[in-house]
C-alpha atoms as a PDB file:
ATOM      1  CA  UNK A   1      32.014  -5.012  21.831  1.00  0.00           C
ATOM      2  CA  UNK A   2      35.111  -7.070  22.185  1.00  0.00           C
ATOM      3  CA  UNK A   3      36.023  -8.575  18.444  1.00  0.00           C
ATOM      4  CA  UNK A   4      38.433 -11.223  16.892  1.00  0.00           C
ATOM      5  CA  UNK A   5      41.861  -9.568  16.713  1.00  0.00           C
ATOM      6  CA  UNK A   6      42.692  -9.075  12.813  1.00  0.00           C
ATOM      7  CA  UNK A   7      46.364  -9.113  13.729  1.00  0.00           C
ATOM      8  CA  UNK A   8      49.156  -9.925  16.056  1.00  0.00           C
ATOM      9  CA  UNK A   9      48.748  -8.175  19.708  1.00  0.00           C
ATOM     10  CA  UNK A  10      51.744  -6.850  20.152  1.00  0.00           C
ATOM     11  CA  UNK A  11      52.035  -5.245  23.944  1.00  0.00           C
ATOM     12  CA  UNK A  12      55.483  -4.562  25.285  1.00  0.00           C
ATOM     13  CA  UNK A  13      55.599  -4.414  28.920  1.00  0.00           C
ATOM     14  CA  UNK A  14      58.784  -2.153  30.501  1.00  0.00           C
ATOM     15  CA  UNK A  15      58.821  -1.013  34.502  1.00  0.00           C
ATOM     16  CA  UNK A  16      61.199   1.534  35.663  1.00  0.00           C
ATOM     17  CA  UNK A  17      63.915   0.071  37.799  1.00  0.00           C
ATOM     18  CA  UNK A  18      63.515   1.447  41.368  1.00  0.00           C
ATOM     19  CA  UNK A  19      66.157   0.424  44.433  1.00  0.00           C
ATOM     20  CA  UNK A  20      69.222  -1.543  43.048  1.00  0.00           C
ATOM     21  CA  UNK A  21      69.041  -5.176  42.695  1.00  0.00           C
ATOM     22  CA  UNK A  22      71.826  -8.086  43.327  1.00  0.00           C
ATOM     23  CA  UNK A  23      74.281  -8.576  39.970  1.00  0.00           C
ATOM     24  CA  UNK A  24      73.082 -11.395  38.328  1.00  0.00           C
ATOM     25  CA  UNK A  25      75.971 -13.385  39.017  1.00  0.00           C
ATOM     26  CA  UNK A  26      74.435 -13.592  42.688  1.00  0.00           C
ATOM     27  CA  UNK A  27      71.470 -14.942  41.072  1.00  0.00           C
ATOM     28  CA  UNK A  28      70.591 -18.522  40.880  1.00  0.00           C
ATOM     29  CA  UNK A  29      67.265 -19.252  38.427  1.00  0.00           C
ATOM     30  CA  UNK A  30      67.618 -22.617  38.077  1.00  0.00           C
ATOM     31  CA  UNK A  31      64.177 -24.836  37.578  1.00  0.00           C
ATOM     32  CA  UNK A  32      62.629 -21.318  38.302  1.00  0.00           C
ATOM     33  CA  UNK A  33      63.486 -18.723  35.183  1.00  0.00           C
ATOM     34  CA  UNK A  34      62.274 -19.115  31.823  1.00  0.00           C
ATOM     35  CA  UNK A  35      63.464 -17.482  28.809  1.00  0.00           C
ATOM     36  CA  UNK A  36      60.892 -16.560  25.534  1.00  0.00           C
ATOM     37  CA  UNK A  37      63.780 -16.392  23.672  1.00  0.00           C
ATOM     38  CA  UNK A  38      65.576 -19.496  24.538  1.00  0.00           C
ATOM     39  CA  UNK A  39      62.003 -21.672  23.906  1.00  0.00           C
ATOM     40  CA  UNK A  40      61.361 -23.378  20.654  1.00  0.00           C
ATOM     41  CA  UNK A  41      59.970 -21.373  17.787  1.00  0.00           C
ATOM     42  CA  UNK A  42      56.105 -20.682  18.632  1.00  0.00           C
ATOM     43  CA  UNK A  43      53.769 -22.259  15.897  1.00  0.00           C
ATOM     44  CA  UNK A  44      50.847 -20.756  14.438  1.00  0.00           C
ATOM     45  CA  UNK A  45      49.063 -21.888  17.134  1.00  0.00           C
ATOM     46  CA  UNK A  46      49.569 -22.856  20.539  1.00  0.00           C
ATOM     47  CA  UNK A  47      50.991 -26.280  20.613  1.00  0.00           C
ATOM     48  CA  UNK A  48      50.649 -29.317  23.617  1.00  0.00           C
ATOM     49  CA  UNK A  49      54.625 -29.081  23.802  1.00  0.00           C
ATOM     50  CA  UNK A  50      54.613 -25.362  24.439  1.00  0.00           C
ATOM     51  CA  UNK A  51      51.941 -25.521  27.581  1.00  0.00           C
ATOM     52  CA  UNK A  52      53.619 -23.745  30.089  1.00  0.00           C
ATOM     53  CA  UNK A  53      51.808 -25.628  32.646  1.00  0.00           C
ATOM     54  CA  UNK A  54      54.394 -28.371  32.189  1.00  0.00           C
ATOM     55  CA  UNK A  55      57.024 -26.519  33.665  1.00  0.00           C
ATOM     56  CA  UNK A  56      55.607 -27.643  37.242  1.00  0.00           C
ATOM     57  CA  UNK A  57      55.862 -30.695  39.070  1.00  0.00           C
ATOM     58  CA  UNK A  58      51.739 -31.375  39.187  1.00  0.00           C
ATOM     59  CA  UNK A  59      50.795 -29.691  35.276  1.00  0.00           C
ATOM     60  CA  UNK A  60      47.331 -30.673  36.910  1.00  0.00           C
ATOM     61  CA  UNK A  61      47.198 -28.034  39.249  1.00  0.00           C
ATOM     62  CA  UNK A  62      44.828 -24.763  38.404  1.00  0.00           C
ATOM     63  CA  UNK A  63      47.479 -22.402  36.709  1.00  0.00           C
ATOM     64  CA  UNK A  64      47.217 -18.693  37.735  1.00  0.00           C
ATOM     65  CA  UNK A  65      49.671 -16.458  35.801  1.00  0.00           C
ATOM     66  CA  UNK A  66      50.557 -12.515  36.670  1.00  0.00           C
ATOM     67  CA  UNK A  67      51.117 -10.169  33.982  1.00  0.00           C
ATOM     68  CA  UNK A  68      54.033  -7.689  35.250  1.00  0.00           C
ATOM     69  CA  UNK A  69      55.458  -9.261  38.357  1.00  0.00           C
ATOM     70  CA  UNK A  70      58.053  -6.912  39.407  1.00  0.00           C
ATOM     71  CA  UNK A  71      60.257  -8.529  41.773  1.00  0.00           C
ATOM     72  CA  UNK A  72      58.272 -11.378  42.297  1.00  0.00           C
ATOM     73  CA  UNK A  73      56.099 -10.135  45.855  1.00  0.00           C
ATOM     74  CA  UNK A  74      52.800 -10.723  44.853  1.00  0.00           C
ATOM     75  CA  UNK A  75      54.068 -14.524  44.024  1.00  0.00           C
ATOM     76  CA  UNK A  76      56.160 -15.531  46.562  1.00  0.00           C
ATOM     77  CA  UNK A  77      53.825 -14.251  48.935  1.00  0.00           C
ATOM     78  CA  UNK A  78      50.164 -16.097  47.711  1.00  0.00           C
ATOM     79  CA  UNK A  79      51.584 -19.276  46.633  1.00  0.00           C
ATOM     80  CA  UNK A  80      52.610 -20.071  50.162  1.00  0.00           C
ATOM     81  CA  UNK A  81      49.429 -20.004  51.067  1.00  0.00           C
ATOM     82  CA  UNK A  82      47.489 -21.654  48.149  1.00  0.00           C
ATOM     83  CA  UNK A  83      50.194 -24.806  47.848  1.00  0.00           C
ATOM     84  CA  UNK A  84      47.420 -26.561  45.102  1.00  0.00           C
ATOM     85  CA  UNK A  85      47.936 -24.046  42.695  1.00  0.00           C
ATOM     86  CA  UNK A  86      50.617 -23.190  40.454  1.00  0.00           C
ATOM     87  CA  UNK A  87      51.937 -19.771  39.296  1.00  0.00           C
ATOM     88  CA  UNK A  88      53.123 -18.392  36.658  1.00  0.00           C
ATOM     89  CA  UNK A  89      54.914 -14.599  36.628  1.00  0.00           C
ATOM     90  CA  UNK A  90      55.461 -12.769  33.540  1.00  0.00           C
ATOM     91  CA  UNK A  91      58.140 -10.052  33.443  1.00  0.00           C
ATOM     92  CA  UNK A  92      59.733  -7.635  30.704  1.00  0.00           C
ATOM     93  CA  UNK A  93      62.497  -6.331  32.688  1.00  0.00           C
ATOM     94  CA  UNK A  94      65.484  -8.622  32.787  1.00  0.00           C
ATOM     95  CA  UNK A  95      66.443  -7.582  36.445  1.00  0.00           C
ATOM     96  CA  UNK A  96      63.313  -7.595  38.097  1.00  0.00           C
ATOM     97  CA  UNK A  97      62.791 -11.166  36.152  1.00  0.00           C
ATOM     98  CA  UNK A  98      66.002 -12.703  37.301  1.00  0.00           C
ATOM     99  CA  UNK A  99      65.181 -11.597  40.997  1.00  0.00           C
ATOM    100  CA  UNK A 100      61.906 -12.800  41.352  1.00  0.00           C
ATOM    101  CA  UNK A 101      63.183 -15.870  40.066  1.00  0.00           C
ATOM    102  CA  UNK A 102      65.952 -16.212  42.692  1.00  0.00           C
ATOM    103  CA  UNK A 103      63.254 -15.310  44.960  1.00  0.00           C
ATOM    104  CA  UNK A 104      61.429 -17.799  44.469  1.00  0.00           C
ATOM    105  CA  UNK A 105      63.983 -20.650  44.362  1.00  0.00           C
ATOM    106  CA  UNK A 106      65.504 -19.686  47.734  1.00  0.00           C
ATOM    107  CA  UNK A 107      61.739 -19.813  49.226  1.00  0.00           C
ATOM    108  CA  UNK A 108      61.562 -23.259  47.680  1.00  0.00           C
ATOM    109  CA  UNK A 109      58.053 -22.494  45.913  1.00  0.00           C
ATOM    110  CA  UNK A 110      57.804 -25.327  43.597  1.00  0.00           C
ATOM    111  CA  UNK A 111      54.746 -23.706  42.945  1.00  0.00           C
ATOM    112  CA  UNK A 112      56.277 -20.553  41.097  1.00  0.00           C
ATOM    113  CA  UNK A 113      57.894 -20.265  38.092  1.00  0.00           C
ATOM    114  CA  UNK A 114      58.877 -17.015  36.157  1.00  0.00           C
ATOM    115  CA  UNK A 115      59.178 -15.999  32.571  1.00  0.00           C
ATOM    116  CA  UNK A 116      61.135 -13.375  30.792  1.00  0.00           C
ATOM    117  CA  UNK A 117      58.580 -12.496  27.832  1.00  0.00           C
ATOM    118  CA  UNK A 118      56.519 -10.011  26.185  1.00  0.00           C
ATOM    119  CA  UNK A 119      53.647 -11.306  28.154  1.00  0.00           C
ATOM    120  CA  UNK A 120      50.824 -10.833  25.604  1.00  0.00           C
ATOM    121  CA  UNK A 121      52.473 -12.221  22.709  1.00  0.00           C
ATOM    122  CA  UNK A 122      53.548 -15.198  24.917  1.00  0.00           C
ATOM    123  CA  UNK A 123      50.089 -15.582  25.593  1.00  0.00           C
ATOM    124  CA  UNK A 124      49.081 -15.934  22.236  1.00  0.00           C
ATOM    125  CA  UNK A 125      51.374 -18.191  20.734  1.00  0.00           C
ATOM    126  CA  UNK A 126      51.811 -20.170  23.681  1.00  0.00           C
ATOM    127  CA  UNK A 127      48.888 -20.528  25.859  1.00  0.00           C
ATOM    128  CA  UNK A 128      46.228 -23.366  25.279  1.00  0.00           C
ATOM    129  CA  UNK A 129      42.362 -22.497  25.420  1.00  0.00           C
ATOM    130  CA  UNK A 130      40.652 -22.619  28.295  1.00  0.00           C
ATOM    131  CA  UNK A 131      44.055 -23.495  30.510  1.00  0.00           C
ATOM    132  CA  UNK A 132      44.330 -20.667  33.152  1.00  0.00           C
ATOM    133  CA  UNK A 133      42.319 -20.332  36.238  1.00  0.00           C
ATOM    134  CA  UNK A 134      43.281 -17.019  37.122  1.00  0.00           C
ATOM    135  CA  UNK A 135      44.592 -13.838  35.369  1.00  0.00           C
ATOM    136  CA  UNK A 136      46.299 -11.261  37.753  1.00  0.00           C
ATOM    137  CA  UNK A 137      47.318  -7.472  36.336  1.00  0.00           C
ATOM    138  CA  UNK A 138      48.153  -5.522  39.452  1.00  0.00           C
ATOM    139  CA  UNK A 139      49.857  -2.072  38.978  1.00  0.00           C
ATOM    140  CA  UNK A 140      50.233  -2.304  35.244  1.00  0.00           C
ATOM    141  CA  UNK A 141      52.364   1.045  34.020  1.00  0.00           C
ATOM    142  CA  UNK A 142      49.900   3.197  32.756  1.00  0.00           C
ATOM    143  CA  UNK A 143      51.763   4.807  29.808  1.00  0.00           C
ATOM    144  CA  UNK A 144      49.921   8.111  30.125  1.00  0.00           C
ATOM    145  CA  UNK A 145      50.897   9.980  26.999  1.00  0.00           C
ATOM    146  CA  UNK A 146      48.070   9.133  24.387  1.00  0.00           C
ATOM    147  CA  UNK A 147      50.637   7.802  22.166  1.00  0.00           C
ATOM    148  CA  UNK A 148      51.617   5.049  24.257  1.00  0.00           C
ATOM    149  CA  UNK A 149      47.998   4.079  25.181  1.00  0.00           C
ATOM    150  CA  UNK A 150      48.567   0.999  21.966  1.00  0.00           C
ATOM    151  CA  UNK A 151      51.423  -0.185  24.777  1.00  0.00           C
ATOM    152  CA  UNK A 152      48.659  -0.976  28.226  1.00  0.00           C
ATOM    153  CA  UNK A 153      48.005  -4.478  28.368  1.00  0.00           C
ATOM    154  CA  UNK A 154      44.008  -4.275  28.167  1.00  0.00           C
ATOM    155  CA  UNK A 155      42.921  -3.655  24.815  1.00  0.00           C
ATOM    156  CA  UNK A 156      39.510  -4.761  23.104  1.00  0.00           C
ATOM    157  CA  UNK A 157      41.989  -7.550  21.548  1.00  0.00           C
ATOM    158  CA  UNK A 158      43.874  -8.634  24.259  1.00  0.00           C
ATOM    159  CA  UNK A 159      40.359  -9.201  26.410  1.00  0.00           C
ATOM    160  CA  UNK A 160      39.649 -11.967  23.594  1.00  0.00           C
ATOM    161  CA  UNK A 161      42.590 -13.496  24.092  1.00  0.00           C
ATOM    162  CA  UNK A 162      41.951 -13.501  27.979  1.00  0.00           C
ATOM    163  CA  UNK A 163      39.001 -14.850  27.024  1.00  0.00           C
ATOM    164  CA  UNK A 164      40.266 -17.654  24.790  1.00  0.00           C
ATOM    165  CA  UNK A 165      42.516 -18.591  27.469  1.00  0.00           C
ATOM    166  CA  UNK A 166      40.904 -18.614  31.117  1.00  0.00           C
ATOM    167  CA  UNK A 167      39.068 -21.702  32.055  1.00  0.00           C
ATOM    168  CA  UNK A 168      35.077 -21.545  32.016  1.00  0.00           C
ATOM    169  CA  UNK A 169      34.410 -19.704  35.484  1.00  0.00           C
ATOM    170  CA  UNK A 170      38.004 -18.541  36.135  1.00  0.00           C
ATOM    171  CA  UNK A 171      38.496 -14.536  36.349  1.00  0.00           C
ATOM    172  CA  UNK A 172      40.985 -11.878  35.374  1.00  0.00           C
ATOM    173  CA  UNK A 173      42.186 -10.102  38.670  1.00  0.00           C
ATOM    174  CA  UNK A 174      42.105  -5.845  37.735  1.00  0.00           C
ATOM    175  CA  UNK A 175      44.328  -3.215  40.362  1.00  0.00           C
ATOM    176  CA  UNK A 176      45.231   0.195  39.312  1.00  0.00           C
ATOM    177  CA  UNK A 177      45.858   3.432  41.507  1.00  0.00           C
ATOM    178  CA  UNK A 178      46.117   5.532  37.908  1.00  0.00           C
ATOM    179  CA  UNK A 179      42.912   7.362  37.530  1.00  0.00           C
ATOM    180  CA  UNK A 180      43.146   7.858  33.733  1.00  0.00           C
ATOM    181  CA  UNK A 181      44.457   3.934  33.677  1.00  0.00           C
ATOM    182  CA  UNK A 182      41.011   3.126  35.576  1.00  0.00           C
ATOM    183  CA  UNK A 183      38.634   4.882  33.201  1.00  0.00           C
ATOM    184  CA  UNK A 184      40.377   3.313  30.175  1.00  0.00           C
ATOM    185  CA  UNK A 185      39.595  -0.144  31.886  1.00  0.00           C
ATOM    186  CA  UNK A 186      36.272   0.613  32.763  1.00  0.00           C
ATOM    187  CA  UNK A 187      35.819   2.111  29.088  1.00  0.00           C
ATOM    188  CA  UNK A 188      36.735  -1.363  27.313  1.00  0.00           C
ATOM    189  CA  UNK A 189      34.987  -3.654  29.877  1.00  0.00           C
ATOM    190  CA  UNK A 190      31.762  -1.559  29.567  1.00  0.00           C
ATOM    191  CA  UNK A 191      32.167  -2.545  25.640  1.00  0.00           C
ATOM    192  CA  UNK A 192      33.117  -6.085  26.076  1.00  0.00           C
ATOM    193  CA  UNK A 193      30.690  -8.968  26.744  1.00  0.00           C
ATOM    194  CA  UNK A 194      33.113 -11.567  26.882  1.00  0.00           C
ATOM    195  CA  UNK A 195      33.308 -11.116  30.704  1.00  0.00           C
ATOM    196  CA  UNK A 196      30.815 -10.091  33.895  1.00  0.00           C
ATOM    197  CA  UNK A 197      32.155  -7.889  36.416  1.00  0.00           C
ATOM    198  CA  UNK A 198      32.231  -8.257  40.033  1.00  0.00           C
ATOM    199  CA  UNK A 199      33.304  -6.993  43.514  1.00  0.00           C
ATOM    200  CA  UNK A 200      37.196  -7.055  44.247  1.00  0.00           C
ATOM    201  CA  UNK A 201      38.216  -8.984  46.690  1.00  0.00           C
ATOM    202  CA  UNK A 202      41.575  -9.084  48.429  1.00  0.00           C
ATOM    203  CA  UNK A 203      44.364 -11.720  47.656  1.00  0.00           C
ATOM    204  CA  UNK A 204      44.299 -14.343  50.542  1.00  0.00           C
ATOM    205  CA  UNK A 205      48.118 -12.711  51.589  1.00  0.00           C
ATOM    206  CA  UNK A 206      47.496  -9.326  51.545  1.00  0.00           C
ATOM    207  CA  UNK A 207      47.661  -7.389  54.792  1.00  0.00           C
ATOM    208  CA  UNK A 208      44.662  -5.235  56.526  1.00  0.00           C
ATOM    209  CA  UNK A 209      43.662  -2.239  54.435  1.00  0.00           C
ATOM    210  CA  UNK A 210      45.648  -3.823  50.963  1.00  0.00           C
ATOM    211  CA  UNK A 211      44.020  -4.957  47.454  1.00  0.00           C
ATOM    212  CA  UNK A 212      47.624  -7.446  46.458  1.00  0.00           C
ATOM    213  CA  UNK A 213      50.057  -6.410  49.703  1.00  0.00           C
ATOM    214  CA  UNK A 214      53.179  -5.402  46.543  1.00  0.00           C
ATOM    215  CA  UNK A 215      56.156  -3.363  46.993  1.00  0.00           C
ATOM    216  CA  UNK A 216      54.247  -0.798  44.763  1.00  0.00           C
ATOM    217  CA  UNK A 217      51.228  -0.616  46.969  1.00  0.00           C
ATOM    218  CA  UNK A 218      52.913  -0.288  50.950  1.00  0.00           C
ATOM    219  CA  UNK A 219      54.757   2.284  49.055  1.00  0.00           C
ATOM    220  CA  UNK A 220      52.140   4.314  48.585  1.00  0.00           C
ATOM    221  CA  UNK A 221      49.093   3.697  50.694  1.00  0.00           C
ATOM    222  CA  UNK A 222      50.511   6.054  53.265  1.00  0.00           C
ATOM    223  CA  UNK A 223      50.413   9.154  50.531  1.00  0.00           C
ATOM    224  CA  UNK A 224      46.456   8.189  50.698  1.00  0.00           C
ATOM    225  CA  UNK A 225      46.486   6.613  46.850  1.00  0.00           C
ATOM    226  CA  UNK A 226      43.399   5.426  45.743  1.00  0.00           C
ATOM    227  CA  UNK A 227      43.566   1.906  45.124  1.00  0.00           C
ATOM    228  CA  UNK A 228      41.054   0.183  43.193  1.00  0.00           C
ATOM    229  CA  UNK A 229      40.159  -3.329  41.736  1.00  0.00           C
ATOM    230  CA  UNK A 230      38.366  -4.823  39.296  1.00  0.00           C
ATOM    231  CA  UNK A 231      37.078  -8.940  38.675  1.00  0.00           C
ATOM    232  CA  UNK A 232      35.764  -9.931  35.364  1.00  0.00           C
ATOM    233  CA  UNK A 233      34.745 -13.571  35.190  1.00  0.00           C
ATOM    234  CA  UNK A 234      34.809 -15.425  31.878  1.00  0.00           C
ATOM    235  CA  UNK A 235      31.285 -15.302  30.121  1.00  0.00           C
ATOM    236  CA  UNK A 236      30.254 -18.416  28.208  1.00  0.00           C
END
């Protein structure tokens, strides 16, 4: 069963680069990238001041938010079609963030923003209760070595903070194509009654025969991967 965390989650998210991505002097962020590092200090607590949902033009929009958003695809491809919503993309790598960034700006999506952070901790210190409508962890890296299994983002403590954070009814969005990555998810949501699980469904953007329709995904659904997704709606 999911429990309180007795310390800090700490979760560091890092991606492999892939192709090679504009310098970042060809990269324009501005009004789309946000910095952890260049925000206030965090208080003990999430704070009114530090709502990230202020960063958009209508803060009263529902506020989705990916974890790990790679070059930005997933975003600048759903928020087109879902204008009433605003999203949020969290990123570790510096180049991916930057890019998705630009992405977004030269699409005009004043719907999308994206944040350079460890995405978990940001969440934490920075995220007010009940505030996010939808949670979306597509792909995550599955750090395979047993060692590194304290590094994947779903942990019996990060599902509370999940928890704290998604609005009564709203859902945290599950795809994997890493077998052991799979049973480790199914292993802590078995264990956590925080959430009820149901059927995937496709994003509204995603082509015929795709769970999200990312880079990651077209990549590989011709080597016959097998894809699979997860929703877990917030329990009250």
């Amino acid at each position: 069963m999911c429990r309180l965390p007795s310390e800090p989650i700490l979760a560091k998210l890092n991606f492999p680069m892939t192709r090679s991505l504009p310098s970042a002097s060809r990269l324009d962020i501005s009004g789309y990238g946000y910095q952890a590092e260049e925000l206030p200090s965090a208080g003990d607590a999430p704070r009114t001041e530090d709502d990230p949902r202020l960063w958009f033009d209508d803060p009263t929009r529902p506020f989705e938010l990916e974890i790990g958003s790679g070059k930005g695809t997933f975003l600048v491809q759903e928020a087109p079609h879902r204008p009433e919503h605003n999203f949020l993309g969290i990123e570790w790598m510096m180049a991916f963030w930057r890019y998705a960034a630009d992405r977004a700006r030269r699409r005009d999506l004043r719907n999308v923003r994206m944040l350079h952070a460890d995405a978990v901790e940001f969440i934490r210190q920075r995220v007010a209760n009940k505030s996010i409508h939808t949670f979306h962890l597509y792909f995550s890296d599955p750090w395979p070595k047993s060692r590194h299994h304290r590094r994947r983002v779903v942990q019996d403590a990060t599902l509370v903070e999940f928890h704290r954070v998604i609005e009564p009814g709203g859902t945290l969005r599950i795809v994997t194509d890493h077998d052991d990555l799979w049973d480790w998810y199914e292993e802590h949501v078995q264990r956590c009654e925080l959430f009820e699980r149901e059927a995937y469904e496709p994003c509204v953007s995603a082509k015929a025969g795709e769970l999200v329709g990312s880079n990651f995904e077209r990549k590989f659904i011709p080597e016959g991967r097998n894809f699979r997704g997860m929703t877990l709606r917030r329990n009250d």
